[in-house]
PDB file of N, CA and C in Angstrom:
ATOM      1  N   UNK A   1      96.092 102.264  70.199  1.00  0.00           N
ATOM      2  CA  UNK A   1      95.065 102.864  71.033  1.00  0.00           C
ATOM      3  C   UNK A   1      95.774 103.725  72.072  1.00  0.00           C
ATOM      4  N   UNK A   2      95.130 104.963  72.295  1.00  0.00           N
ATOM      5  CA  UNK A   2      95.766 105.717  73.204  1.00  0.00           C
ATOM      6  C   UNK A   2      95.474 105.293  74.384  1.00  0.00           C
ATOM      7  N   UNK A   3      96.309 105.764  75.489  1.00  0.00           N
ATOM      8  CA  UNK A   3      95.741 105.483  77.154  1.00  0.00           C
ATOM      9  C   UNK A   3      94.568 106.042  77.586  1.00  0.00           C
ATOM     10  N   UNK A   4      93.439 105.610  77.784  1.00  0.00           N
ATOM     11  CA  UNK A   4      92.410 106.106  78.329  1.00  0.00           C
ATOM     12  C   UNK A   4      92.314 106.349  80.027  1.00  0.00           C
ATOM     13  N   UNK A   5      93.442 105.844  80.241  1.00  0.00           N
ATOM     14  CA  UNK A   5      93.162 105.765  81.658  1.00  0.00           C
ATOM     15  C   UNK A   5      94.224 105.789  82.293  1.00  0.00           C
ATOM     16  N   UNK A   6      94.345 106.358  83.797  1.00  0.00           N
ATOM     17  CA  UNK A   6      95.106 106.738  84.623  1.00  0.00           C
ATOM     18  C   UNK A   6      96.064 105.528  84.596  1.00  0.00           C
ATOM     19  N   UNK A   7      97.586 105.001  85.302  1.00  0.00           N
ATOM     20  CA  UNK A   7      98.332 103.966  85.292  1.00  0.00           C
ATOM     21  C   UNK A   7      97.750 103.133  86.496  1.00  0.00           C
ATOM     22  N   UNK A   8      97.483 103.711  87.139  1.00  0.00           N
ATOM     23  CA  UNK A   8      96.785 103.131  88.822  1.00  0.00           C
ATOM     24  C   UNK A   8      95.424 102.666  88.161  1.00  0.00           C
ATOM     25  N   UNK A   9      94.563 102.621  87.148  1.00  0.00           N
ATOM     26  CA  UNK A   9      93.717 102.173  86.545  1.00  0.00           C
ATOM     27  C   UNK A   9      94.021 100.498  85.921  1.00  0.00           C
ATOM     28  N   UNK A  10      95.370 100.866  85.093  1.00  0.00           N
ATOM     29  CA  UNK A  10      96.415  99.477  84.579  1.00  0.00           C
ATOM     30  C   UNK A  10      96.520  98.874  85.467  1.00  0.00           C
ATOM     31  N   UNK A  11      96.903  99.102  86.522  1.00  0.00           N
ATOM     32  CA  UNK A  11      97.968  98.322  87.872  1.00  0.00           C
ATOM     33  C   UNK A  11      96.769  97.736  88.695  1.00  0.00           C
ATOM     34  N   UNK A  12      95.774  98.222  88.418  1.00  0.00           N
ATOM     35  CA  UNK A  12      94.590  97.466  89.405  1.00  0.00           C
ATOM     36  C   UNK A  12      93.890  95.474  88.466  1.00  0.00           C
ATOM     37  N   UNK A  13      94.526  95.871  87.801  1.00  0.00           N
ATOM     38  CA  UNK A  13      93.673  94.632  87.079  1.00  0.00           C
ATOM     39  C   UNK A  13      94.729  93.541  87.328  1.00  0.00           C
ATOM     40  N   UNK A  14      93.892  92.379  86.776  1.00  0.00           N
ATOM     41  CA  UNK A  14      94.638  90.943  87.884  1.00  0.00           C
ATOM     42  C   UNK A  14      96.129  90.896  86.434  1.00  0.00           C
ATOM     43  N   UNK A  15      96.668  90.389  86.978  1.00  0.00           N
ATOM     44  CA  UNK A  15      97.848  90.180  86.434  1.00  0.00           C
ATOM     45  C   UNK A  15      97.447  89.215  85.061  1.00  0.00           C
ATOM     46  N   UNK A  16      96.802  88.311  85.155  1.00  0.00           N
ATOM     47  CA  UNK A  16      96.400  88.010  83.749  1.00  0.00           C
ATOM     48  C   UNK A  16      96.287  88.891  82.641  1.00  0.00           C
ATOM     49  N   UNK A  17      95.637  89.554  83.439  1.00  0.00           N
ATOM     50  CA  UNK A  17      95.136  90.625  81.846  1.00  0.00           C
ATOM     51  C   UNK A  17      96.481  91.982  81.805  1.00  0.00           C
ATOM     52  N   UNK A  18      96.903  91.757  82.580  1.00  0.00           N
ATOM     53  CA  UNK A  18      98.359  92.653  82.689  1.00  0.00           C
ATOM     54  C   UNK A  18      99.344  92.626  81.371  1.00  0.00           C
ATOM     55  N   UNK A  19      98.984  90.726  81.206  1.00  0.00           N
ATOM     56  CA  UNK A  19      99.933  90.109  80.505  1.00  0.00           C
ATOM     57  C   UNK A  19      99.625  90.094  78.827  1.00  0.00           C
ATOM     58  N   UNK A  20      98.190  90.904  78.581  1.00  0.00           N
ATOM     59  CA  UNK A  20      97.608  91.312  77.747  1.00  0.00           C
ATOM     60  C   UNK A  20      98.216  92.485  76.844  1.00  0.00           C
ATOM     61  N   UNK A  21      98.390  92.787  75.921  1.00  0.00           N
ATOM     62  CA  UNK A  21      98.489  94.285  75.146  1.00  0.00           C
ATOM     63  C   UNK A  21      97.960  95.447  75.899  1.00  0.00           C
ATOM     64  N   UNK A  22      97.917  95.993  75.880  1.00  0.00           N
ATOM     65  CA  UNK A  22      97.523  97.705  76.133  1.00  0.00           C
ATOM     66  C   UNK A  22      96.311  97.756  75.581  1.00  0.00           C
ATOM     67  N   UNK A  23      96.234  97.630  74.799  1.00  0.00           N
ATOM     68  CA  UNK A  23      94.604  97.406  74.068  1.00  0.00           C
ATOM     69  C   UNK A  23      93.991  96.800  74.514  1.00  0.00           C
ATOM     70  N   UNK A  24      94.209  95.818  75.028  1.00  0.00           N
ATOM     71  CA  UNK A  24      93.371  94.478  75.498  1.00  0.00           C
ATOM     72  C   UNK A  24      93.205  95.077  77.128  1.00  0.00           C
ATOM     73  N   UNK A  25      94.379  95.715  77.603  1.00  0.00           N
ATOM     74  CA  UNK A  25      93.747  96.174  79.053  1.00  0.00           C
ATOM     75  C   UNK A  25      93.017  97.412  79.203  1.00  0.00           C
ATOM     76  N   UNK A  26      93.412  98.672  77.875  1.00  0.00           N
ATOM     77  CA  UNK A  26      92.424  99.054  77.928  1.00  0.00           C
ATOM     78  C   UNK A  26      90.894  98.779  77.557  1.00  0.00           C
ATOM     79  N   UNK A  27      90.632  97.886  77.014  1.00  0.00           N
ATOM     80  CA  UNK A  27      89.254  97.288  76.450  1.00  0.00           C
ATOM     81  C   UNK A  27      88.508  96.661  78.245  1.00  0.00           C
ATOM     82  N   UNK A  28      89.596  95.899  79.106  1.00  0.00           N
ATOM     83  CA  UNK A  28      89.329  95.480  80.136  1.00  0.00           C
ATOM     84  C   UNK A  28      88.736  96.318  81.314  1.00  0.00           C
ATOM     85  N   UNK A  29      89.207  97.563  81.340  1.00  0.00           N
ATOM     86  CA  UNK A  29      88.931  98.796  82.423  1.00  0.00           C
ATOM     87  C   UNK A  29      87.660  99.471  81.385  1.00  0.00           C
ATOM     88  N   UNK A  30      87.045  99.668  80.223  1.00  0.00           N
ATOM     89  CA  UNK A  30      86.167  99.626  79.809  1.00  0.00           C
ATOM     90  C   UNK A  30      85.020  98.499  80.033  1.00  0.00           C
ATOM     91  N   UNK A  31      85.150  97.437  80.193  1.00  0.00           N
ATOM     92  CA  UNK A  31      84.396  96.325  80.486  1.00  0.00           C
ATOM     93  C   UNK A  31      84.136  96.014  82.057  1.00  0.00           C
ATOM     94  N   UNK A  32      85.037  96.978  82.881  1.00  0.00           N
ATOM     95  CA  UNK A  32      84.667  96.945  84.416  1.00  0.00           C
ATOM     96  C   UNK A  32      84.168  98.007  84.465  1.00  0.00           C
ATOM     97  N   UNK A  33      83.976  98.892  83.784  1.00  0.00           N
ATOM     98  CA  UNK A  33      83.092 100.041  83.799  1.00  0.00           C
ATOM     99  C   UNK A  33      81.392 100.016  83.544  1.00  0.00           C
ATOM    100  N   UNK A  34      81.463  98.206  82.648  1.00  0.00           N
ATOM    101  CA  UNK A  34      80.075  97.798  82.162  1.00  0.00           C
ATOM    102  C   UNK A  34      79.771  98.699  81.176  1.00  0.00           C
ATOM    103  N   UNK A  35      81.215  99.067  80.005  1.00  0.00           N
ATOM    104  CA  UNK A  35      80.756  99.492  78.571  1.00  0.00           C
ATOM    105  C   UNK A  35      80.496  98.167  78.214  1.00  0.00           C
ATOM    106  N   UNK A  36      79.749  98.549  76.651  1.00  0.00           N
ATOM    107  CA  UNK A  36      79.074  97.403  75.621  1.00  0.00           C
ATOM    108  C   UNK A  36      80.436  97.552  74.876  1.00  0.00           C
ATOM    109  N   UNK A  37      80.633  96.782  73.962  1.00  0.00           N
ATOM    110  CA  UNK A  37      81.790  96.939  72.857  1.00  0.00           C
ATOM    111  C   UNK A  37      81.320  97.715  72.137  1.00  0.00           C
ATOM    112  N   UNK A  38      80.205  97.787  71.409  1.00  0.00           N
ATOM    113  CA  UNK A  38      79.657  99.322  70.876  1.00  0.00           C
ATOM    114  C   UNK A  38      80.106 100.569  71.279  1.00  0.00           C
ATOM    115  N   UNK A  39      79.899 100.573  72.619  1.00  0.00           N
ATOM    116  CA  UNK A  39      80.088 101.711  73.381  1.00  0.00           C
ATOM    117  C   UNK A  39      82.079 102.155  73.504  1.00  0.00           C
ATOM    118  N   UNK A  40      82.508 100.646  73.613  1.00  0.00           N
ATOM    119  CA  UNK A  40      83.754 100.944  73.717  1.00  0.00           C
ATOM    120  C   UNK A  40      84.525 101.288  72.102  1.00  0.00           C
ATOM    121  N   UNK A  41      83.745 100.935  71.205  1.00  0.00           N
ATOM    122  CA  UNK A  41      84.271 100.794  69.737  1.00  0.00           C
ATOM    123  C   UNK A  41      83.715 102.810  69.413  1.00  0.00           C
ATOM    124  N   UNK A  42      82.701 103.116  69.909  1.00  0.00           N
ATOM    125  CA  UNK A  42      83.037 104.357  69.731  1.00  0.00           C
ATOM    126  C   UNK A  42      83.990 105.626  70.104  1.00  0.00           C
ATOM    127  N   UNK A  43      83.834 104.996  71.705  1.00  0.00           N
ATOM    128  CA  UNK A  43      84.745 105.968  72.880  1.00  0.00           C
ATOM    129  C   UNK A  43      86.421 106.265  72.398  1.00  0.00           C
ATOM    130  N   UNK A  44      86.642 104.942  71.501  1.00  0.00           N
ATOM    131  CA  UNK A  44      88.306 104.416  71.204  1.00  0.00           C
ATOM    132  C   UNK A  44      88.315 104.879  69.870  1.00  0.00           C
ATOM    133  N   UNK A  45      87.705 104.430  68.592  1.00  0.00           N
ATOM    134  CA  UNK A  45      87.118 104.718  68.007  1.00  0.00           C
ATOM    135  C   UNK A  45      88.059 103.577  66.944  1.00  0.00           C
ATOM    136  N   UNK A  46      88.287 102.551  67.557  1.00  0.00           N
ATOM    137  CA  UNK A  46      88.704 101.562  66.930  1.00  0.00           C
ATOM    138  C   UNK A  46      87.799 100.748  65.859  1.00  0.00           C
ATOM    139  N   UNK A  47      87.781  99.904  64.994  1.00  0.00           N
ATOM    140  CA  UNK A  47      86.579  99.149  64.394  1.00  0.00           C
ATOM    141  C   UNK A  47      85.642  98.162  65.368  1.00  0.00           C
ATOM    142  N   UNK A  48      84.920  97.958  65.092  1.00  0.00           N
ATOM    143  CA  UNK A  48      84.243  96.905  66.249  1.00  0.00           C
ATOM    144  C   UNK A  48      84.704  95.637  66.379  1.00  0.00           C
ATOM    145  N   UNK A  49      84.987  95.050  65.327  1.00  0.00           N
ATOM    146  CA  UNK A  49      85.812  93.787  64.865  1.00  0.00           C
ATOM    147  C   UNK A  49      87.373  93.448  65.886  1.00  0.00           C
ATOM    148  N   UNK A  50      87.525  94.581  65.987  1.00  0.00           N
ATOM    149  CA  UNK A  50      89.239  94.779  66.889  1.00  0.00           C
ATOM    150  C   UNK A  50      88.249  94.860  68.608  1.00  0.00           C
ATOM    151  N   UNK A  51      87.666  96.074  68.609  1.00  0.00           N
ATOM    152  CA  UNK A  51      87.147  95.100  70.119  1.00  0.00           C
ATOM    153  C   UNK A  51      86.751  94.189  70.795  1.00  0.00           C
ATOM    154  N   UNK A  52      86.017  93.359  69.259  1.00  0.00           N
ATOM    155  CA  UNK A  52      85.312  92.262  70.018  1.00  0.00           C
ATOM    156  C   UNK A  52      86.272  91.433  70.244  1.00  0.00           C
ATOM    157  N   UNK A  53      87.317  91.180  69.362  1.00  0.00           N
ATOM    158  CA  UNK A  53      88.690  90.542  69.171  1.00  0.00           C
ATOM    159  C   UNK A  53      89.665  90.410  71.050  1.00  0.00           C
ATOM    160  N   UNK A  54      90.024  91.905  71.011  1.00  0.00           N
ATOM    161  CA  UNK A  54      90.569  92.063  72.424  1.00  0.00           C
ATOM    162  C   UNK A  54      89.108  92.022  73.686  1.00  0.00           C
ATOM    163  N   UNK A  55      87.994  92.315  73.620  1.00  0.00           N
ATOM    164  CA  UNK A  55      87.152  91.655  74.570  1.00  0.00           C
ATOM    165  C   UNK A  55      87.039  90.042  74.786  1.00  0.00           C
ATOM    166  N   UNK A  56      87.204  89.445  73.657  1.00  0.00           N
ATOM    167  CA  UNK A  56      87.439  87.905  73.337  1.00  0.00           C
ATOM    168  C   UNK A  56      88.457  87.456  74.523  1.00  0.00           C
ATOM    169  N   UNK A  57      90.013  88.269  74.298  1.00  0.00           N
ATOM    170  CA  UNK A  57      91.097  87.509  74.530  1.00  0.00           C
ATOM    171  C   UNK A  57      90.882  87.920  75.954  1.00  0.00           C
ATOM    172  N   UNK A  58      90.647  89.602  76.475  1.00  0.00           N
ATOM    173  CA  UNK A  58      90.205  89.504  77.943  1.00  0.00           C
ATOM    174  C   UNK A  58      89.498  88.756  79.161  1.00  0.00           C
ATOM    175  N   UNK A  59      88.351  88.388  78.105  1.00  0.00           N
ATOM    176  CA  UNK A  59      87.635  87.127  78.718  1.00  0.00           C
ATOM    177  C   UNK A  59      87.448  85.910  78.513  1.00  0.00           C
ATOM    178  N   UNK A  60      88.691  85.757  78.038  1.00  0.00           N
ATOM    179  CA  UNK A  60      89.402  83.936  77.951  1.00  0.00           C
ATOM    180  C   UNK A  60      90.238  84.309  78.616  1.00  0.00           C
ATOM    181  N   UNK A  61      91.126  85.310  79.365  1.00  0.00           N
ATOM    182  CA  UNK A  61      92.222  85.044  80.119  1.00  0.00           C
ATOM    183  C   UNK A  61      91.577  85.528  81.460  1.00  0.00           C
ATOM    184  N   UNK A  62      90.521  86.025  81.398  1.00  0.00           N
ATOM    185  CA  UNK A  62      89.437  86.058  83.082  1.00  0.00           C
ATOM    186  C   UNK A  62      88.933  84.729  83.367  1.00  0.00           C
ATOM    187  N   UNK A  63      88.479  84.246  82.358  1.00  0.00           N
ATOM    188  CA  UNK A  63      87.875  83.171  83.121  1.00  0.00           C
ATOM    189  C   UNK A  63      88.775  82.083  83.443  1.00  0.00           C
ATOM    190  N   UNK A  64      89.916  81.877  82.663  1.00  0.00           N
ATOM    191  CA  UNK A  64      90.922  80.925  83.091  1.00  0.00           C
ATOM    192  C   UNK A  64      91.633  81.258  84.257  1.00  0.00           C
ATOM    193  N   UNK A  65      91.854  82.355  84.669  1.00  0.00           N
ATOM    194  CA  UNK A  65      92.075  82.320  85.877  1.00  0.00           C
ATOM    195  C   UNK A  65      91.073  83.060  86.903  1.00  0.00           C
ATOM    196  N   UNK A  66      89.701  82.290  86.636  1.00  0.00           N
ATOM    197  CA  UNK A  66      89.008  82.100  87.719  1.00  0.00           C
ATOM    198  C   UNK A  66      88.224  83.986  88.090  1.00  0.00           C
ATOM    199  N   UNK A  67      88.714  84.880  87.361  1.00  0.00           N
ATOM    200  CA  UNK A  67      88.177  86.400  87.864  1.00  0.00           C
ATOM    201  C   UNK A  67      87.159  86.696  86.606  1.00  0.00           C
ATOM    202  N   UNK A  68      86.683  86.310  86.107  1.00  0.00           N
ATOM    203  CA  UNK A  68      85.502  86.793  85.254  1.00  0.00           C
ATOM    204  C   UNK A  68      84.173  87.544  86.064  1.00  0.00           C
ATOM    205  N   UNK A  69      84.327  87.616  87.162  1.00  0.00           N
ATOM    206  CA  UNK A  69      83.242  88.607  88.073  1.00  0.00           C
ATOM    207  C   UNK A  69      83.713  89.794  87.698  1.00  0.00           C
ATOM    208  N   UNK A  70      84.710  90.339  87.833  1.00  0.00           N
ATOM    209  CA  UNK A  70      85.127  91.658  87.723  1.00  0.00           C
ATOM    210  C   UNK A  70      84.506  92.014  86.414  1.00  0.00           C
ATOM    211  N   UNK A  71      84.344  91.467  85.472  1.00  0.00           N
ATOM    212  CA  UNK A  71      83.198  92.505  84.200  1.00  0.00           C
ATOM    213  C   UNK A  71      82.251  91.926  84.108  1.00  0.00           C
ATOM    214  N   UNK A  72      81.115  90.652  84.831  1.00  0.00           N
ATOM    215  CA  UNK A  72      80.411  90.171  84.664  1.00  0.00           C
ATOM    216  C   UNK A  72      79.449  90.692  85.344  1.00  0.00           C
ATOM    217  N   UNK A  73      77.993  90.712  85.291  1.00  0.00           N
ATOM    218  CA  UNK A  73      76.453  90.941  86.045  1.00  0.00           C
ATOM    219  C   UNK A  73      76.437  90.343  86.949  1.00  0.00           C
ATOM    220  N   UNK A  74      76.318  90.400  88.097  1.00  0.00           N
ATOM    221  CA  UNK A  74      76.301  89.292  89.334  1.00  0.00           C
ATOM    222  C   UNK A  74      74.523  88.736  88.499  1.00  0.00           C
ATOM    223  N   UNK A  75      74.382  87.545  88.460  1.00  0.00           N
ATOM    224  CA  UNK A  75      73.921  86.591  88.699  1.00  0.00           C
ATOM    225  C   UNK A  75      72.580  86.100  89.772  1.00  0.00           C
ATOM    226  N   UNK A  76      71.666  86.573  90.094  1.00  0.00           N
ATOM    227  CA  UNK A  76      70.899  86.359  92.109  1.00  0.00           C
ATOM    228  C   UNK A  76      70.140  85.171  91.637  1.00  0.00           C
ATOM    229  N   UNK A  77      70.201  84.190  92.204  1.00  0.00           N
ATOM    230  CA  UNK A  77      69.070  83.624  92.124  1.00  0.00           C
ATOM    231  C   UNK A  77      68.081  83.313  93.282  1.00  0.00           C
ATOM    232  N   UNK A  78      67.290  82.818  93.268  1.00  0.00           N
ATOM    233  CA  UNK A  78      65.743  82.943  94.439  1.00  0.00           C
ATOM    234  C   UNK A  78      65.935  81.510  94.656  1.00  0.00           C
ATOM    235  N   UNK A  79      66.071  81.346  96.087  1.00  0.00           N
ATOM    236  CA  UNK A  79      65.946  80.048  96.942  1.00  0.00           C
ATOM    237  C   UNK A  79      64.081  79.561  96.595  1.00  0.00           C
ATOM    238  N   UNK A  80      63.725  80.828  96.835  1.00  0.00           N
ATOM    239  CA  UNK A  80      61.745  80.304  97.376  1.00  0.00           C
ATOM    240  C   UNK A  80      61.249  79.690  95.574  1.00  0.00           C
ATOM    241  N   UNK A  81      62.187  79.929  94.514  1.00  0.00           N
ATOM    242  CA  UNK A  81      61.355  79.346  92.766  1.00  0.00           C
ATOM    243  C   UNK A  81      61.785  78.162  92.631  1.00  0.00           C
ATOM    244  N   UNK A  82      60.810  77.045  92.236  1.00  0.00           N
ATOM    245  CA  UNK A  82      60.939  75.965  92.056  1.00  0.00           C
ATOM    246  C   UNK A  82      62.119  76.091  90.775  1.00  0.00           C
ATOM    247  N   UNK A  83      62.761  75.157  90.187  1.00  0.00           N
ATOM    248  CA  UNK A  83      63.766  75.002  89.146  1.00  0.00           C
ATOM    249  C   UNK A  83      62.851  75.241  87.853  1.00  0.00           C
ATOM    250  N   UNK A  84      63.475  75.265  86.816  1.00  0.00           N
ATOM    251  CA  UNK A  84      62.292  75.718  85.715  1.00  0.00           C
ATOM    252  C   UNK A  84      62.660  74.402  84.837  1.00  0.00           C
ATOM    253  N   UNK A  85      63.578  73.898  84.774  1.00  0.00           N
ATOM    254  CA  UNK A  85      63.907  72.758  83.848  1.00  0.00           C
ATOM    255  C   UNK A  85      64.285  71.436  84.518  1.00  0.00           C
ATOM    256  N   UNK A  86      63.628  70.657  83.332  1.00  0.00           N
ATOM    257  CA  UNK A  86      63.584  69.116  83.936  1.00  0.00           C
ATOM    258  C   UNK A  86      65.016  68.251  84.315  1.00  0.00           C
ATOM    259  N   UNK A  87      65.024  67.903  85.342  1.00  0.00           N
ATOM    260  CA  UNK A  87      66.306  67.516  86.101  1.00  0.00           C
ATOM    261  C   UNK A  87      67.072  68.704  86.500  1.00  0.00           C
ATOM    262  N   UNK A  88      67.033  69.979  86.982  1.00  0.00           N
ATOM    263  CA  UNK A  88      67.647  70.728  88.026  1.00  0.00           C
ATOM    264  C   UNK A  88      67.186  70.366  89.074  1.00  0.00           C
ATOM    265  N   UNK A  89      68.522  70.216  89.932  1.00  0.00           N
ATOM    266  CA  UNK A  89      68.014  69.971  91.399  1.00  0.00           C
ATOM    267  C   UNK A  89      67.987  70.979  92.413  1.00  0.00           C
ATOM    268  N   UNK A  90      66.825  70.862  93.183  1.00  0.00           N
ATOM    269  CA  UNK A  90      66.584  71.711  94.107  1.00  0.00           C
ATOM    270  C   UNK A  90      67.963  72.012  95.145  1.00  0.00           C
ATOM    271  N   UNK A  91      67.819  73.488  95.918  1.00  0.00           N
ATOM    272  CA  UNK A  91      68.324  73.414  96.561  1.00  0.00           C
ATOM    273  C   UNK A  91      68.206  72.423  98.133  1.00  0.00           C
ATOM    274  N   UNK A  92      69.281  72.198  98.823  1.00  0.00           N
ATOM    275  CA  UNK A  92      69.066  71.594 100.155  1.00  0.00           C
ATOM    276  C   UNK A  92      68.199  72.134 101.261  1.00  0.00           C
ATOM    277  N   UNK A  93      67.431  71.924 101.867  1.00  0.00           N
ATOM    278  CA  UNK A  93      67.148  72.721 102.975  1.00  0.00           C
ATOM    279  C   UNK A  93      67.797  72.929 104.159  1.00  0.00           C
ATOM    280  N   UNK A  94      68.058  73.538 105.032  1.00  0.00           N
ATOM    281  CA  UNK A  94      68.968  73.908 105.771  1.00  0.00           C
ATOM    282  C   UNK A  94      69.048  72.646 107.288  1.00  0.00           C
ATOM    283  N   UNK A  95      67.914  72.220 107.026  1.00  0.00           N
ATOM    284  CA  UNK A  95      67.613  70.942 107.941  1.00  0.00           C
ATOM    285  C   UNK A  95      68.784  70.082 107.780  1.00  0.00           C
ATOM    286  N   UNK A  96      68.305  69.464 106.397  1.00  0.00           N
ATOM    287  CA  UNK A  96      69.264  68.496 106.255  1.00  0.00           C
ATOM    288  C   UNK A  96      70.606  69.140 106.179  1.00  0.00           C
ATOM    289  N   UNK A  97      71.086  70.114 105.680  1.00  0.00           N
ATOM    290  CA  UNK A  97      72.650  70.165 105.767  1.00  0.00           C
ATOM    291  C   UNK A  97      73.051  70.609 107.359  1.00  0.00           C
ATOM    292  N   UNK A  98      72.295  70.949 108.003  1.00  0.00           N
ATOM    293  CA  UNK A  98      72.740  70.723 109.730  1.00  0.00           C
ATOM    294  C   UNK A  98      72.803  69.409 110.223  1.00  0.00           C
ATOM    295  N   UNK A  99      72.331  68.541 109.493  1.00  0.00           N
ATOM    296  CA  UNK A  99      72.625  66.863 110.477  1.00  0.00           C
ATOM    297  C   UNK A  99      73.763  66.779 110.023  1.00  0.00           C
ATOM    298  N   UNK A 100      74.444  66.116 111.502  1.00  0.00           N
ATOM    299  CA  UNK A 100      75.625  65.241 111.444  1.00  0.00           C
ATOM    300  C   UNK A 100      75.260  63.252 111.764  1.00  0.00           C
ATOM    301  N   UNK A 101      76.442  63.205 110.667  1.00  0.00           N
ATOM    302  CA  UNK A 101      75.906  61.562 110.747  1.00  0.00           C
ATOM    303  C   UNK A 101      77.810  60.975 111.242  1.00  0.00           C
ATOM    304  N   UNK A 102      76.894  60.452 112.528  1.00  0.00           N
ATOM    305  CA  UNK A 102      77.841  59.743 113.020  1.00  0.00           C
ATOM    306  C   UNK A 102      78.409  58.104 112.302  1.00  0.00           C
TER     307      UNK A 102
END
């Protein structure tokens, strides 16, 4: 795969994925961009099978060390919605986590 991207593009990503192929970090600076592997399997013009492959190994070596935000959707959830499934627990109210117990 050719370089798609500037070296200061490489050098920004966590050292995990540093420790990755070239492929695999370029697939990574595609995936902080919030390409699809579709999208990245055309742009590269690799098979899809080989991206999903190096998207795989990118995000087994993000989440093991703890940075899987950097290509992930943040997540929001709503304090004021009851839980939707049986046995989630509510959040605390701010009452109780201000008491101190002597």
């Amino acid at each position: 795969m050719a370089e798609f991207f500037s070296d200061t593009a490489y050098s920004r990503l966590p050292v995990e994925v540093r420790k990755l192929p070239k492929d695999a970090q370029t697939v990574c600076v595609f995936l902080r961009l919030r390409k699809s592997e579709e999208e990245i399997a055309c742009e590269t013009g690799f098979p899809p099978a080989e991206i999903a492959k190096l998207a795989n190994d990118v995000k087994r070596a993000l989440i093991l060390s703890g940075k899987y935000d950097i290509i992930s959707d943040p997540v929001f959830l709503s304090f004021d919605e009851l839980p939707s499934a049986p046995g989630e627990r509510e959040p605390v109210s701010s009452e109780d986590s201000l008491m101190v117990r002597e």
